[in-house]
PDB file of N, CA and C in Angstrom:
ATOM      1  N   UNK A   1      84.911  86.280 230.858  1.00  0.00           N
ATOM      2  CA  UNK A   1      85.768  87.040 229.977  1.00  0.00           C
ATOM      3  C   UNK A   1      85.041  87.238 228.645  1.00  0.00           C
ATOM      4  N   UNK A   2      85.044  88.739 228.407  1.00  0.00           N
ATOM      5  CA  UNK A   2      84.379  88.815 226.869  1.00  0.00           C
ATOM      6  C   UNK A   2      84.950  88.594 225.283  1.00  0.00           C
ATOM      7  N   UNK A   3      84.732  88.213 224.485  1.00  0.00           N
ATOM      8  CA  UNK A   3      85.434  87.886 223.588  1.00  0.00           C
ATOM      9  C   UNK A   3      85.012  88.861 222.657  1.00  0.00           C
ATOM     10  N   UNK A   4      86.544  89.503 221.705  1.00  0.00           N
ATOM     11  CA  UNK A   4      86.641  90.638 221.284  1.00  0.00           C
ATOM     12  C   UNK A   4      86.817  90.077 220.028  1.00  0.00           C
ATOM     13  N   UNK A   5      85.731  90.418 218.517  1.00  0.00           N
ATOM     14  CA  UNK A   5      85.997  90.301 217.735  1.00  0.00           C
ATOM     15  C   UNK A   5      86.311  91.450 216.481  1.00  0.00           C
ATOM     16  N   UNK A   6      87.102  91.567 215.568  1.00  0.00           N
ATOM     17  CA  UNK A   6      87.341  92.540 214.832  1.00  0.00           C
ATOM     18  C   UNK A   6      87.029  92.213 213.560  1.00  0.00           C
ATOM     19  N   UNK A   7      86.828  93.190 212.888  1.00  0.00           N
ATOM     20  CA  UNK A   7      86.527  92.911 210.965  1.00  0.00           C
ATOM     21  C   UNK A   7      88.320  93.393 210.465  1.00  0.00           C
ATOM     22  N   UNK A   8      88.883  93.442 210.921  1.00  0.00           N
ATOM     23  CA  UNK A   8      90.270  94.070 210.261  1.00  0.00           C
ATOM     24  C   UNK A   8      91.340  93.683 211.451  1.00  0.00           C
ATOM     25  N   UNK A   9      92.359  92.807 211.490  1.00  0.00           N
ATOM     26  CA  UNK A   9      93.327  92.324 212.327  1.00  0.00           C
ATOM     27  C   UNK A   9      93.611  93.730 213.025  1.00  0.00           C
ATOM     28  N   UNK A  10      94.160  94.910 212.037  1.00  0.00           N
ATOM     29  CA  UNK A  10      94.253  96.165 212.321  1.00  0.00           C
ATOM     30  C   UNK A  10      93.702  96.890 213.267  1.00  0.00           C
ATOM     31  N   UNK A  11      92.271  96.502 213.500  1.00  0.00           N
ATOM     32  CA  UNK A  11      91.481  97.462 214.171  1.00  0.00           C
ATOM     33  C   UNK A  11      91.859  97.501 215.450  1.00  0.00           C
ATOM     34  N   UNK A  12      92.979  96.625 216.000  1.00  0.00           N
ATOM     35  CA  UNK A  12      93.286  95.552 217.307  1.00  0.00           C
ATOM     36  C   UNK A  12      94.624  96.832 217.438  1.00  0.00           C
ATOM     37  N   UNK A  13      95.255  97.549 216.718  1.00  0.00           N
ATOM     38  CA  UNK A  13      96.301  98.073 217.020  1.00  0.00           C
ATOM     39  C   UNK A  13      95.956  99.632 216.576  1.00  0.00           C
ATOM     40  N   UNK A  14      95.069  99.769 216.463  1.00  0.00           N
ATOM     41  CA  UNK A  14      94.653 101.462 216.624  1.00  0.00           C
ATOM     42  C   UNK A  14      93.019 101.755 216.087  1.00  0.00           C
ATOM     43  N   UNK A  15      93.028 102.582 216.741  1.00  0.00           N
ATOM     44  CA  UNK A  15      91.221 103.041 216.551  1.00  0.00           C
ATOM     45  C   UNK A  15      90.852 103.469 215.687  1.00  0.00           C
ATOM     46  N   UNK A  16      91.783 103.892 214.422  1.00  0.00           N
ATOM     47  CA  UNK A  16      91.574 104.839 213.645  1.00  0.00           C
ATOM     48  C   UNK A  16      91.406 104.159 212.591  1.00  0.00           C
ATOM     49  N   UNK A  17      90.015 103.834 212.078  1.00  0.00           N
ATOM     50  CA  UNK A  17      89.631 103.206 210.884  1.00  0.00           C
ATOM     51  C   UNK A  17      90.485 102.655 209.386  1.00  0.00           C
ATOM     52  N   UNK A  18      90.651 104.431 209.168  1.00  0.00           N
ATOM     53  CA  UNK A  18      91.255 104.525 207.988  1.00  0.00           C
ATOM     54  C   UNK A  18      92.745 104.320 208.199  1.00  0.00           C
ATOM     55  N   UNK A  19      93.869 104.215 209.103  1.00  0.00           N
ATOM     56  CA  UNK A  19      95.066 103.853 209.431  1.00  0.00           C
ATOM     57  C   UNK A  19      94.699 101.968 209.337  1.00  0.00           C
ATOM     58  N   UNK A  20      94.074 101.629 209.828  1.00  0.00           N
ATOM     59  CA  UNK A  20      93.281 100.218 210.081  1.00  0.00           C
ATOM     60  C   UNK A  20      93.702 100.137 209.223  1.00  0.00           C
ATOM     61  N   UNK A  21      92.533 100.428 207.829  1.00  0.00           N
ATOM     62  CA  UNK A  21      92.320 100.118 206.350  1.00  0.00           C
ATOM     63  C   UNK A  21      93.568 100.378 205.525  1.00  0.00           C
ATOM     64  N   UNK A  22      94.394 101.309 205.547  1.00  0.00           N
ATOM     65  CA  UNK A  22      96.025 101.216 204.778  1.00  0.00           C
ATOM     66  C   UNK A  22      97.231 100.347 205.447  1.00  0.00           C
ATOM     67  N   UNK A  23      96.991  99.966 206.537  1.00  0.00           N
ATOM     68  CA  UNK A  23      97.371  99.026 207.177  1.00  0.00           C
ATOM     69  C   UNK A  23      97.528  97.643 206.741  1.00  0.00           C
ATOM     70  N   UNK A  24      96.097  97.774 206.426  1.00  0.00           N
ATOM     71  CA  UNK A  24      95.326  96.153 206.200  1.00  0.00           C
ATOM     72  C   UNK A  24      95.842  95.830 204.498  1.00  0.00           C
ATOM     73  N   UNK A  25      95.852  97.247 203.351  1.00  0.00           N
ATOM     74  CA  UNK A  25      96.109  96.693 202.676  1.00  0.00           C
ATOM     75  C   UNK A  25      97.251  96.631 202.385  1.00  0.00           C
ATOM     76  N   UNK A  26      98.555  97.425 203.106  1.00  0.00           N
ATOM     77  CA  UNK A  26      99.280  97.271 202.753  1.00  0.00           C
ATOM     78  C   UNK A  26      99.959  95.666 203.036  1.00  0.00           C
ATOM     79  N   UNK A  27      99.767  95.116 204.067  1.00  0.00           N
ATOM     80  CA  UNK A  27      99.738  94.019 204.597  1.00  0.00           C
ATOM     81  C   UNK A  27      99.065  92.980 203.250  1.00  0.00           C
ATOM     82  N   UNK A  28      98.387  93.097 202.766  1.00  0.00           N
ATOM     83  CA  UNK A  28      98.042  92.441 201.825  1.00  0.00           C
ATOM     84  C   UNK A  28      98.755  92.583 200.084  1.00  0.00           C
ATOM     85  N   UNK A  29      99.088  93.722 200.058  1.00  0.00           N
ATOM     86  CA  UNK A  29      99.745  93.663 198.780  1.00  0.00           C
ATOM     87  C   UNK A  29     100.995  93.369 198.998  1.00  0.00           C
ATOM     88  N   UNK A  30     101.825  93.347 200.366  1.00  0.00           N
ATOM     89  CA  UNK A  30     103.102  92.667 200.708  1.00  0.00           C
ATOM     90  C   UNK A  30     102.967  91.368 200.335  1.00  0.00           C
ATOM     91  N   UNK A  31     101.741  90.483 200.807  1.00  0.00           N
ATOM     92  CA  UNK A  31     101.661  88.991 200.972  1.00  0.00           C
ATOM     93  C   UNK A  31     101.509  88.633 199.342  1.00  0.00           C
ATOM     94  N   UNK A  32     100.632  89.577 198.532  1.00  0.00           N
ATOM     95  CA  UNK A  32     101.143  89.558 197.303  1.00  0.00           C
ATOM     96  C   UNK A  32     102.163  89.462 196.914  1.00  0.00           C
ATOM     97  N   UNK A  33     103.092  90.306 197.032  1.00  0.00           N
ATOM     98  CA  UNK A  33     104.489  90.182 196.607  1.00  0.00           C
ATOM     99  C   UNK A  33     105.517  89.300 197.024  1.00  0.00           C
ATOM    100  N   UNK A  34     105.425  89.083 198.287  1.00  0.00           N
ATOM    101  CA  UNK A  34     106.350  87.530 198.651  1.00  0.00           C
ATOM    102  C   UNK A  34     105.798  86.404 197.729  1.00  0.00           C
ATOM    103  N   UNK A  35     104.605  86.505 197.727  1.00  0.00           N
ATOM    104  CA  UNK A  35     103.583  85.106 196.994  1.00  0.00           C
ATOM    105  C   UNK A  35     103.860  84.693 195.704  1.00  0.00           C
ATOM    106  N   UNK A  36     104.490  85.733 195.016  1.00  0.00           N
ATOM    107  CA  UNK A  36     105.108  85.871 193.420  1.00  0.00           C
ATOM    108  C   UNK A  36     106.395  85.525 193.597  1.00  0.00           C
ATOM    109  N   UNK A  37     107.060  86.299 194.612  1.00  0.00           N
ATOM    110  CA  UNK A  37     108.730  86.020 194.748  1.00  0.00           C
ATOM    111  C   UNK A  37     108.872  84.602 194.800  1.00  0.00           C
ATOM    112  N   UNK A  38     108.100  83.512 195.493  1.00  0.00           N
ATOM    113  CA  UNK A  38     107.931  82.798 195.999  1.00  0.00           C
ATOM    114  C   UNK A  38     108.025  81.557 194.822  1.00  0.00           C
ATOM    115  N   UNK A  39     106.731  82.370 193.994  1.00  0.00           N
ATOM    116  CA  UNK A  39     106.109  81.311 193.076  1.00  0.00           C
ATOM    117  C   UNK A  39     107.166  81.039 192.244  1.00  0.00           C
ATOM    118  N   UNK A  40     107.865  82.341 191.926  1.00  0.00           N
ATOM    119  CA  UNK A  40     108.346  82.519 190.434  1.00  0.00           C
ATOM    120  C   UNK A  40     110.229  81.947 191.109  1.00  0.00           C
ATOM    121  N   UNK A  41     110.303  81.610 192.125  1.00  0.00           N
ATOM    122  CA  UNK A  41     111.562  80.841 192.743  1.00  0.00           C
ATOM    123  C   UNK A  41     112.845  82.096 192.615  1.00  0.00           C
ATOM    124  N   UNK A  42     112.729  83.028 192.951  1.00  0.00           N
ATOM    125  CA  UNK A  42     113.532  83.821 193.020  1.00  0.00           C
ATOM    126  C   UNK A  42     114.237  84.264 194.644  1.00  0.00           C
ATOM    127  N   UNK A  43     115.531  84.420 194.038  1.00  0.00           N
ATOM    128  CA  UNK A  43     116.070  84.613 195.359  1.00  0.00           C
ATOM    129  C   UNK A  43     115.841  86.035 195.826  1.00  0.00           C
ATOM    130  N   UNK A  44     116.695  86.358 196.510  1.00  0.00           N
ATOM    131  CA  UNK A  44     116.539  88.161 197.166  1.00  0.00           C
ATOM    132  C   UNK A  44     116.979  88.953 196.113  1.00  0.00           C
ATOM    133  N   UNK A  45     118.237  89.138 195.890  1.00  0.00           N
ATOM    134  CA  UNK A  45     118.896  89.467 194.871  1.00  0.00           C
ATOM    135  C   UNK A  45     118.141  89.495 193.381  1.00  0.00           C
ATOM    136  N   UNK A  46     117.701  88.411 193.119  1.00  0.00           N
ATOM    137  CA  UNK A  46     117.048  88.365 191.493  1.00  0.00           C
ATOM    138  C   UNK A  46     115.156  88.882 192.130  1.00  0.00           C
ATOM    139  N   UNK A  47     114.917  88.900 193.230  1.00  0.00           N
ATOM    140  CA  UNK A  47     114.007  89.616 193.012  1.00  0.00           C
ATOM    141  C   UNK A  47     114.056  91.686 193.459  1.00  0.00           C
ATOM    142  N   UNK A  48     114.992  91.597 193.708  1.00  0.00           N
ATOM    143  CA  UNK A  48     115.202  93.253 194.026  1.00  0.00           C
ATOM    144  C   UNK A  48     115.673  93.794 192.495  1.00  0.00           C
ATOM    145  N   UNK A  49     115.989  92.999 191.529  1.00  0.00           N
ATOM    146  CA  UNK A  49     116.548  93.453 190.538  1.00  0.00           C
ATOM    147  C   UNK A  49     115.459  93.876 189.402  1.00  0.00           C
ATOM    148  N   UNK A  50     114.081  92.498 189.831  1.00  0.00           N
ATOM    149  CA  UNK A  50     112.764  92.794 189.231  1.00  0.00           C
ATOM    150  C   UNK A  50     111.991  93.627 189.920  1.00  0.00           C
ATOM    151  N   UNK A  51     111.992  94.521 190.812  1.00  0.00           N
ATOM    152  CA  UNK A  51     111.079  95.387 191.690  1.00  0.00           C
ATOM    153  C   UNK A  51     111.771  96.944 191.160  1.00  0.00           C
ATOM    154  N   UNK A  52     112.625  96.766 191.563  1.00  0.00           N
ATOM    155  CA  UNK A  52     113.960  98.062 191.612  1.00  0.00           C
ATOM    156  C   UNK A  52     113.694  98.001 193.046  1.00  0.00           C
ATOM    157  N   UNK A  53     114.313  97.289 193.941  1.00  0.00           N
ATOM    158  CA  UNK A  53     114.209  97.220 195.122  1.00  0.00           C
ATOM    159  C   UNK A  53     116.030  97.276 195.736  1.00  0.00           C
ATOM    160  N   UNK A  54     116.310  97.254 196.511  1.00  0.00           N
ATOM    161  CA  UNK A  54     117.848  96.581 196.942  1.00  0.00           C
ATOM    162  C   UNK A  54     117.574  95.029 197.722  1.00  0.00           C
ATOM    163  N   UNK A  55     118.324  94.393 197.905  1.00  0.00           N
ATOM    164  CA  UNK A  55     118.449  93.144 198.237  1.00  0.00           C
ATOM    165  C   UNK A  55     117.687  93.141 199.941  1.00  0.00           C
ATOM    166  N   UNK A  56     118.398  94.226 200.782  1.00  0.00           N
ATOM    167  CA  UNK A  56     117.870  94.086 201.989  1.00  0.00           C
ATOM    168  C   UNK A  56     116.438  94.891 202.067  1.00  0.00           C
ATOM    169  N   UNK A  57     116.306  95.657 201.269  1.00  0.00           N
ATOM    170  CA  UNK A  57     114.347  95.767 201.463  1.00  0.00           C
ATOM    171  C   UNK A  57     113.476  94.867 200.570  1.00  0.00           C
ATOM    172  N   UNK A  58     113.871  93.707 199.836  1.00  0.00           N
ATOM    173  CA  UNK A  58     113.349  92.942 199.623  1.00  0.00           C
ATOM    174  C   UNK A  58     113.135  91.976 200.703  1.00  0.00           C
ATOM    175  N   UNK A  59     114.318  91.676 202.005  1.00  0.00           N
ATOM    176  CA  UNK A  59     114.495  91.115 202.768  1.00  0.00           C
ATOM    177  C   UNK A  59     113.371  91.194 203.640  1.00  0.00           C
ATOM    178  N   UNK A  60     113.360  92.628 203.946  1.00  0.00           N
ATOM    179  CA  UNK A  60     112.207  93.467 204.812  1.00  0.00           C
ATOM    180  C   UNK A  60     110.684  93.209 204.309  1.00  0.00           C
ATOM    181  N   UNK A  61     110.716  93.335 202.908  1.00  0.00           N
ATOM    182  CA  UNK A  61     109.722  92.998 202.722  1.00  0.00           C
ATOM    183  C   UNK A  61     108.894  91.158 202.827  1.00  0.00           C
ATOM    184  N   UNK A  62     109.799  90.006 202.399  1.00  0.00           N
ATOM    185  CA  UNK A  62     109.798  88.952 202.546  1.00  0.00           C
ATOM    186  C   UNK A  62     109.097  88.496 204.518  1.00  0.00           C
ATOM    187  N   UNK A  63     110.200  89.677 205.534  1.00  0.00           N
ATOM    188  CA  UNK A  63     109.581  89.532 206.824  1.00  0.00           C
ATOM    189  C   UNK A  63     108.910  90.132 207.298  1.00  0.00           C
ATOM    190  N   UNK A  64     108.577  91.229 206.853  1.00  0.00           N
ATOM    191  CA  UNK A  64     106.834  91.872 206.801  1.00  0.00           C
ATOM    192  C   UNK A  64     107.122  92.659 207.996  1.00  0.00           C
ATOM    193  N   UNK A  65     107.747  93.332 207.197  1.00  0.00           N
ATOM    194  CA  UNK A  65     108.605  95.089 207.980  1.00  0.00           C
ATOM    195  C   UNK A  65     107.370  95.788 207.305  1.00  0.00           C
ATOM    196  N   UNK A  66     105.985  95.941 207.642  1.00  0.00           N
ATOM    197  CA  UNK A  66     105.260  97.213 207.174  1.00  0.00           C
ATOM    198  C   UNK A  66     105.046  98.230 207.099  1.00  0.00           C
ATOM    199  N   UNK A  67     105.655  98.598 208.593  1.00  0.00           N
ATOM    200  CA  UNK A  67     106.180 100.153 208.467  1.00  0.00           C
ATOM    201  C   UNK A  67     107.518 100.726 207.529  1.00  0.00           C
ATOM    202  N   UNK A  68     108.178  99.527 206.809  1.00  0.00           N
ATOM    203  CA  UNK A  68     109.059 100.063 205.870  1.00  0.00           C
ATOM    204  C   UNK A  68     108.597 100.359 204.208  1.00  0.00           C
ATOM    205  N   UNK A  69     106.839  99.758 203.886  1.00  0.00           N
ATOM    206  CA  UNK A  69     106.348 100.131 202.566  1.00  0.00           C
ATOM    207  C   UNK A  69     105.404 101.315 202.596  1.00  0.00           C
ATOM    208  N   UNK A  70     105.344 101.904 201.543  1.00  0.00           N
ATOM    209  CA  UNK A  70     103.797 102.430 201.681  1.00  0.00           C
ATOM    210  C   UNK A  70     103.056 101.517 200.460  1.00  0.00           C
ATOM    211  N   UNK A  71     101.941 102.199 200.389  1.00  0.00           N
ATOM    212  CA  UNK A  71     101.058 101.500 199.223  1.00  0.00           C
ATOM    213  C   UNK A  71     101.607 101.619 197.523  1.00  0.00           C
ATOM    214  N   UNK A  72     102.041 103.043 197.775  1.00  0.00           N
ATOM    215  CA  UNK A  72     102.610 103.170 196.305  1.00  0.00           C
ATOM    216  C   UNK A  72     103.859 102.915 195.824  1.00  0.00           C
ATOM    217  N   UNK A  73     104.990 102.539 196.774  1.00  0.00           N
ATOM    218  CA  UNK A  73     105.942 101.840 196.839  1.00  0.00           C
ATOM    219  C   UNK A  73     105.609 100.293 196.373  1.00  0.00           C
ATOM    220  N   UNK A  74     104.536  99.706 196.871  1.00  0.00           N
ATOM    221  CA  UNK A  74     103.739  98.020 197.238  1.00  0.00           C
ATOM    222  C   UNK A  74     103.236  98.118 195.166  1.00  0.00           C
ATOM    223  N   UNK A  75     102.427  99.239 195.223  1.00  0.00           N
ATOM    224  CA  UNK A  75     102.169  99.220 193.721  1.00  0.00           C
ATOM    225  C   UNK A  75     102.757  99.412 192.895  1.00  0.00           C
ATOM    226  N   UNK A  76     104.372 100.266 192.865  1.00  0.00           N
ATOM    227  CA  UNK A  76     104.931 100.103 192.092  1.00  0.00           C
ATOM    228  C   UNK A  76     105.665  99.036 191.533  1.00  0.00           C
ATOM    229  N   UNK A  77     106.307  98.198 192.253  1.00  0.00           N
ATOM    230  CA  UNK A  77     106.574  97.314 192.871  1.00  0.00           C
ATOM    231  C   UNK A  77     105.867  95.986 191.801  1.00  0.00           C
ATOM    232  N   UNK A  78     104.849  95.947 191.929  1.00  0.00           N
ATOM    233  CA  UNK A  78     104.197  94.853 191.400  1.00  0.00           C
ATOM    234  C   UNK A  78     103.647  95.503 189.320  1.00  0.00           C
ATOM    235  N   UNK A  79     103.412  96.495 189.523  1.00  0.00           N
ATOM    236  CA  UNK A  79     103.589  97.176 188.377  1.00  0.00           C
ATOM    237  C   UNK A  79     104.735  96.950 187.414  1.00  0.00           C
ATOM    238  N   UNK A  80     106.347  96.988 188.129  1.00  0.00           N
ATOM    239  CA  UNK A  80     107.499  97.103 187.480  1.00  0.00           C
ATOM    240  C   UNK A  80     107.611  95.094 187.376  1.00  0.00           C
ATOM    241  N   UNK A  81     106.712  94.552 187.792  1.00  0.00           N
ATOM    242  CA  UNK A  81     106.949  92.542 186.904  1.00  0.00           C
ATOM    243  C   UNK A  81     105.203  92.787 186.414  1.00  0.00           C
ATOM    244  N   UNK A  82     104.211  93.452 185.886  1.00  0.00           N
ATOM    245  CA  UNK A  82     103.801  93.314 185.077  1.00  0.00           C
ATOM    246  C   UNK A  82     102.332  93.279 185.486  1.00  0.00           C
ATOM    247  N   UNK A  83     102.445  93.237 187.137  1.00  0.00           N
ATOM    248  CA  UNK A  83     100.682  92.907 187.352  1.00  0.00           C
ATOM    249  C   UNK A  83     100.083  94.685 187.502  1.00  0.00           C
ATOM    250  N   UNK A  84      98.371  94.611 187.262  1.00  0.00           N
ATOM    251  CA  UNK A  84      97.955  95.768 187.474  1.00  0.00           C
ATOM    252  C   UNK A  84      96.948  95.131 188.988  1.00  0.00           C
ATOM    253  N   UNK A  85      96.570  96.369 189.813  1.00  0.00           N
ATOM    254  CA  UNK A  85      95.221  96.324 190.326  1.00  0.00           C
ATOM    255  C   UNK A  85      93.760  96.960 190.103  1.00  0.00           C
ATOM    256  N   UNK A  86      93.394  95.780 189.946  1.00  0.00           N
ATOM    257  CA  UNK A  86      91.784  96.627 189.837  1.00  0.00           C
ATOM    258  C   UNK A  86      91.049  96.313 190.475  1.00  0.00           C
ATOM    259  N   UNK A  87      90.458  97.515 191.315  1.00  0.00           N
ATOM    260  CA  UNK A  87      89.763  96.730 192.354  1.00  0.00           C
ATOM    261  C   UNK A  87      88.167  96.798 191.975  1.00  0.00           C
ATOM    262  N   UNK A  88      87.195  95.602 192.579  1.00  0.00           N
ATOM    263  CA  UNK A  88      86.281  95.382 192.163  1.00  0.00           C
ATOM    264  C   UNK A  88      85.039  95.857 192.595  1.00  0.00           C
TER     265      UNK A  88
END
């Protein structure tokens, strides 16, 4: 049996590079955002109130519903409690 390795978890659920790659980060700026919700001890409610989110797509977001963000939703998001991205 051959063993299949990938550079992007993504690459495993479609061929298409660049779907891969917005995939991958959106998946990552989610894990951002639970990671803060997390830190900063907030419930659903007090964190949908800091996003401008509603309570149940914070929910969604917490269980990593990815087809329910896009990226600029993910960036606004983290924008509206104060962080920027810059990528390096």
């Amino acid at each position: 049996m051959a063993t299949v390795a990938y550079d992007n978890i993504f690459d495993a659920v479609t061929d298409n590079k660049a779907e891969a790659s917005e995939l991958q980060t959106r998946s990552d700026l989610m894990i951002v955002l639970r990671d803060i919700i997390d830190d900063k001890g907030w419930q659903q409610k007090q964190a949908a109130e800091h996003l401008g989110l509603t309570q149940p797509r914070v929910s969604d977001l917490k269980n990593g519903k990815i087809e329910k963000f896009s990226i600029d939703l993910l960036m606004s998001c983290l924008y509206r409690i104060g962080f920027r991205f810059k990528p390096t």
